[in-house]
N, C-alpha and C. Protein backbone atom coordinates (compact mmCIF):
# COMPACT_ATOMS: atom_id res chain seq x y z
N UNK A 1 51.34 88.39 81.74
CA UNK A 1 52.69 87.88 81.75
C UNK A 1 52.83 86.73 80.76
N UNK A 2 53.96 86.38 80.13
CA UNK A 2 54.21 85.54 79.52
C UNK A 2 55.29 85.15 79.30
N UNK A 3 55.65 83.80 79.28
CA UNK A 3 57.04 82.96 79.72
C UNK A 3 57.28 81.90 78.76
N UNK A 4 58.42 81.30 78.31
CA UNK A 4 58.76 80.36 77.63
C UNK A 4 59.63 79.70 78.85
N UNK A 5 58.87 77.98 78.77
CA UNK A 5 59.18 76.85 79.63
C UNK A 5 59.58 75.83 78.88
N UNK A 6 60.33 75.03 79.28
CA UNK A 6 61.01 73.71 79.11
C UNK A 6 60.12 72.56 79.72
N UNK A 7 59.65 71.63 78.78
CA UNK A 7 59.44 70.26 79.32
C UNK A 7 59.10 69.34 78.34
N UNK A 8 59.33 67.92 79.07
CA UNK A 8 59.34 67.06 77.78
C UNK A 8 60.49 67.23 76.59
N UNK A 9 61.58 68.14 77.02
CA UNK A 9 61.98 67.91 75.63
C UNK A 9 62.01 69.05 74.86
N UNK A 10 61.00 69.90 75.08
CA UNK A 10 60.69 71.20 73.88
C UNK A 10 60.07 72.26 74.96
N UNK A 11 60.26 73.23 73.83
CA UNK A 11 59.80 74.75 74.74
C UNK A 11 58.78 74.94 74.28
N UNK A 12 57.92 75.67 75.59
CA UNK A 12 56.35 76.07 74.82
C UNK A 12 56.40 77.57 75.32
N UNK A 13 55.76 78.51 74.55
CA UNK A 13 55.54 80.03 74.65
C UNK A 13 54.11 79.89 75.29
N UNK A 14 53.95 80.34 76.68
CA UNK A 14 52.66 80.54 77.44
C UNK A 14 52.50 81.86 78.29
N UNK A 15 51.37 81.94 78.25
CA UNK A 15 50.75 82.97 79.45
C UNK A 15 49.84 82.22 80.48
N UNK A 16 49.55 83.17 81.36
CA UNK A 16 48.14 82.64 82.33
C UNK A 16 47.22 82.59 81.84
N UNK A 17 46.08 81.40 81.66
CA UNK A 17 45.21 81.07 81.19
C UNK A 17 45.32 79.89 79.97
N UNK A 18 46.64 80.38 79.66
CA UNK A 18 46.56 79.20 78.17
C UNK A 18 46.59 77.73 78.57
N UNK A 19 46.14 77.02 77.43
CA UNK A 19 45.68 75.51 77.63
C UNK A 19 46.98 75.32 76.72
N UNK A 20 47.79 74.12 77.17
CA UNK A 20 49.24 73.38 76.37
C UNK A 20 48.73 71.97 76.48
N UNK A 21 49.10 71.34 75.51
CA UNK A 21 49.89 70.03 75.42
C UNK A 21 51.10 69.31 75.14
N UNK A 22 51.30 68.71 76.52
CA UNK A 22 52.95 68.70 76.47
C UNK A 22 53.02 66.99 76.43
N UNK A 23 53.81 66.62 76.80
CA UNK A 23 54.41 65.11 76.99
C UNK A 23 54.02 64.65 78.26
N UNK A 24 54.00 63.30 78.50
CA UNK A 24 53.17 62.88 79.78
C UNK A 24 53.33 63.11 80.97
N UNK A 25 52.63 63.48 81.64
CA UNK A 25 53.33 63.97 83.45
C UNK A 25 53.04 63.33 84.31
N UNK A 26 53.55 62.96 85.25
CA UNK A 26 53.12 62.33 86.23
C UNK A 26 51.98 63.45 87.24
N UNK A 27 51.31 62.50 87.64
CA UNK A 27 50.03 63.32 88.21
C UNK A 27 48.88 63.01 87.83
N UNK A 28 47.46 62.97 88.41
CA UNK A 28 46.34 62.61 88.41
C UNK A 28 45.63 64.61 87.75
N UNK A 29 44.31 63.94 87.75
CA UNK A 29 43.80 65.31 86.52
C UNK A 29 43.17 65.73 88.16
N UNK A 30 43.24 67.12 87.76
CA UNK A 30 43.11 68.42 88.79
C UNK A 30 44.35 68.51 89.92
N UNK A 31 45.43 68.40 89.55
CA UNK A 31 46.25 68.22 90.32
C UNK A 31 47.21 68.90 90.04
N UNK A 32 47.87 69.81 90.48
CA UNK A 32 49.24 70.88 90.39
C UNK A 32 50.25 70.42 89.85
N UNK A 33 51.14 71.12 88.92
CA UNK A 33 52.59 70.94 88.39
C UNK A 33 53.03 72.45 88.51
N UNK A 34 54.01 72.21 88.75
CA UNK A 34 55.31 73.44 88.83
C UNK A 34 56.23 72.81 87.49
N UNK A 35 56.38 74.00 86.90
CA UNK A 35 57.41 73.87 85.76
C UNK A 35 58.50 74.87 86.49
N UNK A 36 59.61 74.49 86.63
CA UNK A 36 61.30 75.18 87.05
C UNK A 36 61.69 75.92 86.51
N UNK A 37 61.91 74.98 84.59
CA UNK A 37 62.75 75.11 83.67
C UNK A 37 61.99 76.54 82.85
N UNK A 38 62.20 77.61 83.41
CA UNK A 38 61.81 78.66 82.34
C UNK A 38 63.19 79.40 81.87
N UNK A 39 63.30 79.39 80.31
CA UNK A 39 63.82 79.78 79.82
C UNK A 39 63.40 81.78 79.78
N UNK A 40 62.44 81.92 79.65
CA UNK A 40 62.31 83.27 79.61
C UNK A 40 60.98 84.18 80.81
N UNK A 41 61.12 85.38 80.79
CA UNK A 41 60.08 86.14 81.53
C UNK A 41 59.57 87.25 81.27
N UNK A 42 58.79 87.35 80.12
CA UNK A 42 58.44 89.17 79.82
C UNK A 42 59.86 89.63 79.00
N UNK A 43 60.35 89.16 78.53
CA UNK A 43 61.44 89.79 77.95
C UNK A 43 62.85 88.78 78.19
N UNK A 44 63.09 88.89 79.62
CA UNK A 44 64.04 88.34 80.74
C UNK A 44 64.44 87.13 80.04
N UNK A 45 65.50 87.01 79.52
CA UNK A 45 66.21 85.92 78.96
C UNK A 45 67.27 85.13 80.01
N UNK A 46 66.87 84.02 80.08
CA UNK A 46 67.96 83.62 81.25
C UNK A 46 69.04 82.56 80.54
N UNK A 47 69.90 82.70 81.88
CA UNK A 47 71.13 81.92 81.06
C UNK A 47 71.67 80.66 81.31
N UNK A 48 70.79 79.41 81.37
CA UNK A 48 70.06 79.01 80.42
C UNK A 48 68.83 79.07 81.17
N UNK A 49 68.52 79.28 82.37
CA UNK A 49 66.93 79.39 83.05
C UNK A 49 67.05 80.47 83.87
N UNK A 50 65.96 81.27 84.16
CA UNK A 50 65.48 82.04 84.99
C UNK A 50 66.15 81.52 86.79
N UNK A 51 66.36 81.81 87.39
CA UNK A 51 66.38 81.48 89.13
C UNK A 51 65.37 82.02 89.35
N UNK A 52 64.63 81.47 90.50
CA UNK A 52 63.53 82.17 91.16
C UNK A 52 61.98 82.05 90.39
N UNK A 53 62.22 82.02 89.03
CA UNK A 53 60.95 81.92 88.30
C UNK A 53 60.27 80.19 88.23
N UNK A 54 59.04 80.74 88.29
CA UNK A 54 58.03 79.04 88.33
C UNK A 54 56.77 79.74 87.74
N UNK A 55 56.41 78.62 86.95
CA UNK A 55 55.03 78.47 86.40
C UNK A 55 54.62 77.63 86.87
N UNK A 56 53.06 78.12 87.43
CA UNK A 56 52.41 76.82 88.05
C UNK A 56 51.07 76.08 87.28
N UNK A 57 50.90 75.12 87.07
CA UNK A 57 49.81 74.58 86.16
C UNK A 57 48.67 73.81 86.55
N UNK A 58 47.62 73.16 86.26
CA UNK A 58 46.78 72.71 86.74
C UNK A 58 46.68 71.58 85.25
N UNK A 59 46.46 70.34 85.96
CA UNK A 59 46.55 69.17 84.90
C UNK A 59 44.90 68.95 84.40
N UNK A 60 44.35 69.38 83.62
CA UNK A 60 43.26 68.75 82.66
C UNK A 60 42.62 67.60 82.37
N UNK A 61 43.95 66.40 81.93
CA UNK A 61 43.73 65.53 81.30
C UNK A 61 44.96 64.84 80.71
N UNK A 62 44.92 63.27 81.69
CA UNK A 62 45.86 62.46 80.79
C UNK A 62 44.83 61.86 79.77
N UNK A 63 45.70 61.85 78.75
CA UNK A 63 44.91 61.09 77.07
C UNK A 63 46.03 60.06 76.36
N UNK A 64 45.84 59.83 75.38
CA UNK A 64 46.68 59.35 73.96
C UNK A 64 46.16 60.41 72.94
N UNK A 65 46.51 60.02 71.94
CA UNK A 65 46.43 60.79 70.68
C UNK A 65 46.29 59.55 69.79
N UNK A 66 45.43 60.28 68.53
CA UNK A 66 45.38 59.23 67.57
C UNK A 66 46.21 58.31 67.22
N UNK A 67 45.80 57.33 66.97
CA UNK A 67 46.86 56.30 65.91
C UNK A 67 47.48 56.73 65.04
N UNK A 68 48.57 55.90 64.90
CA UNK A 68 49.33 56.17 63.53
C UNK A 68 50.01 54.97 63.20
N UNK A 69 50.09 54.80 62.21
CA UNK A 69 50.57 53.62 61.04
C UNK A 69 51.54 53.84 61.36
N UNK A 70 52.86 52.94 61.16
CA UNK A 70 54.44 52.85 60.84
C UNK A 70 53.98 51.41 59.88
N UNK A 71 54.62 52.09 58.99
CA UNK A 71 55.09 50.50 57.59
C UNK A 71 56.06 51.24 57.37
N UNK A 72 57.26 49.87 57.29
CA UNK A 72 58.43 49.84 56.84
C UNK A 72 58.61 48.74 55.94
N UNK A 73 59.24 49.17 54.79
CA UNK A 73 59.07 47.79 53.45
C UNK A 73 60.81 48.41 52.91
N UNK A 74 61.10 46.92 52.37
CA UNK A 74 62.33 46.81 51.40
C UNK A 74 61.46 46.46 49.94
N UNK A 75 61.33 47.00 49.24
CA UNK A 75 61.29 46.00 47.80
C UNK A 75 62.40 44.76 47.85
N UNK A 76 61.82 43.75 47.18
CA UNK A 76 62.25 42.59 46.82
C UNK A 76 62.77 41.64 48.32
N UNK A 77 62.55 42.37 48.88
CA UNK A 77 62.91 41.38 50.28
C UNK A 77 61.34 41.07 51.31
N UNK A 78 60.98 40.13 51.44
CA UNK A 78 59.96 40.08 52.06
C UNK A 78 59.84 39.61 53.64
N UNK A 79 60.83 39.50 54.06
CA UNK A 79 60.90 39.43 55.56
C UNK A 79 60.45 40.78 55.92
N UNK A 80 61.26 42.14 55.32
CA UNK A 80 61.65 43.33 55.51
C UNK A 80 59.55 44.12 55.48
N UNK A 81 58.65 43.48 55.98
CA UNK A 81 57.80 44.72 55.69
C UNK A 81 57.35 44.08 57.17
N UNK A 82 56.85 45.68 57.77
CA UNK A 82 56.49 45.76 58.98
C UNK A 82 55.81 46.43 59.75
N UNK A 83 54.61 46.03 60.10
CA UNK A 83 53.30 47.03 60.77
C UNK A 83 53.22 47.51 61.24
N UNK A 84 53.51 48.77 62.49
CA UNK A 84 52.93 48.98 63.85
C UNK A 84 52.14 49.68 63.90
N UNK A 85 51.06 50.28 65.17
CA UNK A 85 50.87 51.06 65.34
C UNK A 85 51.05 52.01 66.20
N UNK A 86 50.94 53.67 66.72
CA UNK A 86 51.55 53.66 67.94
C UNK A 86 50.50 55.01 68.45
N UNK A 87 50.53 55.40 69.41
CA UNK A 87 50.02 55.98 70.01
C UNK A 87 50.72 56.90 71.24
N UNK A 88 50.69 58.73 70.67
CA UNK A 88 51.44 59.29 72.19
C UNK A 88 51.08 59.67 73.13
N UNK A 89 51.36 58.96 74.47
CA UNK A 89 50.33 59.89 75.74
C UNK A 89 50.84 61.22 75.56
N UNK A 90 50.06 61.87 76.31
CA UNK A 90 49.63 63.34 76.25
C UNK A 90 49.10 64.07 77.51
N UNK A 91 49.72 65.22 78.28
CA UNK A 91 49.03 65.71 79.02
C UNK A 91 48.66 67.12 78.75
N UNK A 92 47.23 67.33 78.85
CA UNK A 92 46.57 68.43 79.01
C UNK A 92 46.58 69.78 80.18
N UNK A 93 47.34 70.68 80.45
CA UNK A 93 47.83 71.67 80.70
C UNK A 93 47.09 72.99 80.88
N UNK A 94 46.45 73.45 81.72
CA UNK A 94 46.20 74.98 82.54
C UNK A 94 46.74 75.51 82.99
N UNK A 95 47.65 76.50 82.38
CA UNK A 95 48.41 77.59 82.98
C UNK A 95 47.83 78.51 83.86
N UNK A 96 48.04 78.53 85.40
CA UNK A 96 47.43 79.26 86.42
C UNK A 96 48.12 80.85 86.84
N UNK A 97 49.57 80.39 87.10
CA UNK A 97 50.03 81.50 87.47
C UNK A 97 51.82 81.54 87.02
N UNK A 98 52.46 82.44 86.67
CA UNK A 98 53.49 82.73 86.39
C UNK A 98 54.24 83.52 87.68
N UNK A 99 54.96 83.31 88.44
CA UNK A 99 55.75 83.51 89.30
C UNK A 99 56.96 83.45 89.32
């Protein structure tokens, strides 16, 4: 089986078994999520979600992800330059069962 789900923001194309990384979830690692928001089922296009359909997941792993630079500069103005760095949590995702 295979389903396109909503979360975080963006859709991910999954089956049972696949490993995702999505945006941060609440929940501790080995611990269940139900995704609602399925947009599709084997074909089954819903309008805008499925009723009745759930994907259920098994959490992996909360993380971050690498660093990344932000510089922002004006030429000729020197207040205007500016460092950050930032970092996105991340959760790690086991697709168990499609229902």
């Amino acid at each position: 089986m295979k389903a396109i789900i909503e979360t975080g923001g963006k859709q991910y194309y999954v089956s049972e078994g696949s490993v995702i990384y999505v945006e941060k979830l609440e929940g501790e690692e080995n611990s269940k999520v139900v995704f609602d928001k399925v947009l599709m089922k084997d074909g089954v296009v819903g309008n805008p979600y499925l009723d009745s359909v759930k994907v259920e997941g098994k959490i992996l792993k909360q993380g971050k992800q690498r660093k990344i630079t932000v510089f922002k500069y004006k030429p000729n103005k020197r207040s205007t330059r500016v460092k950050k760095g930032h970092r996105q949590p991340y959760t790690k995702v086991e697709i168990t069962k499609i229902k």
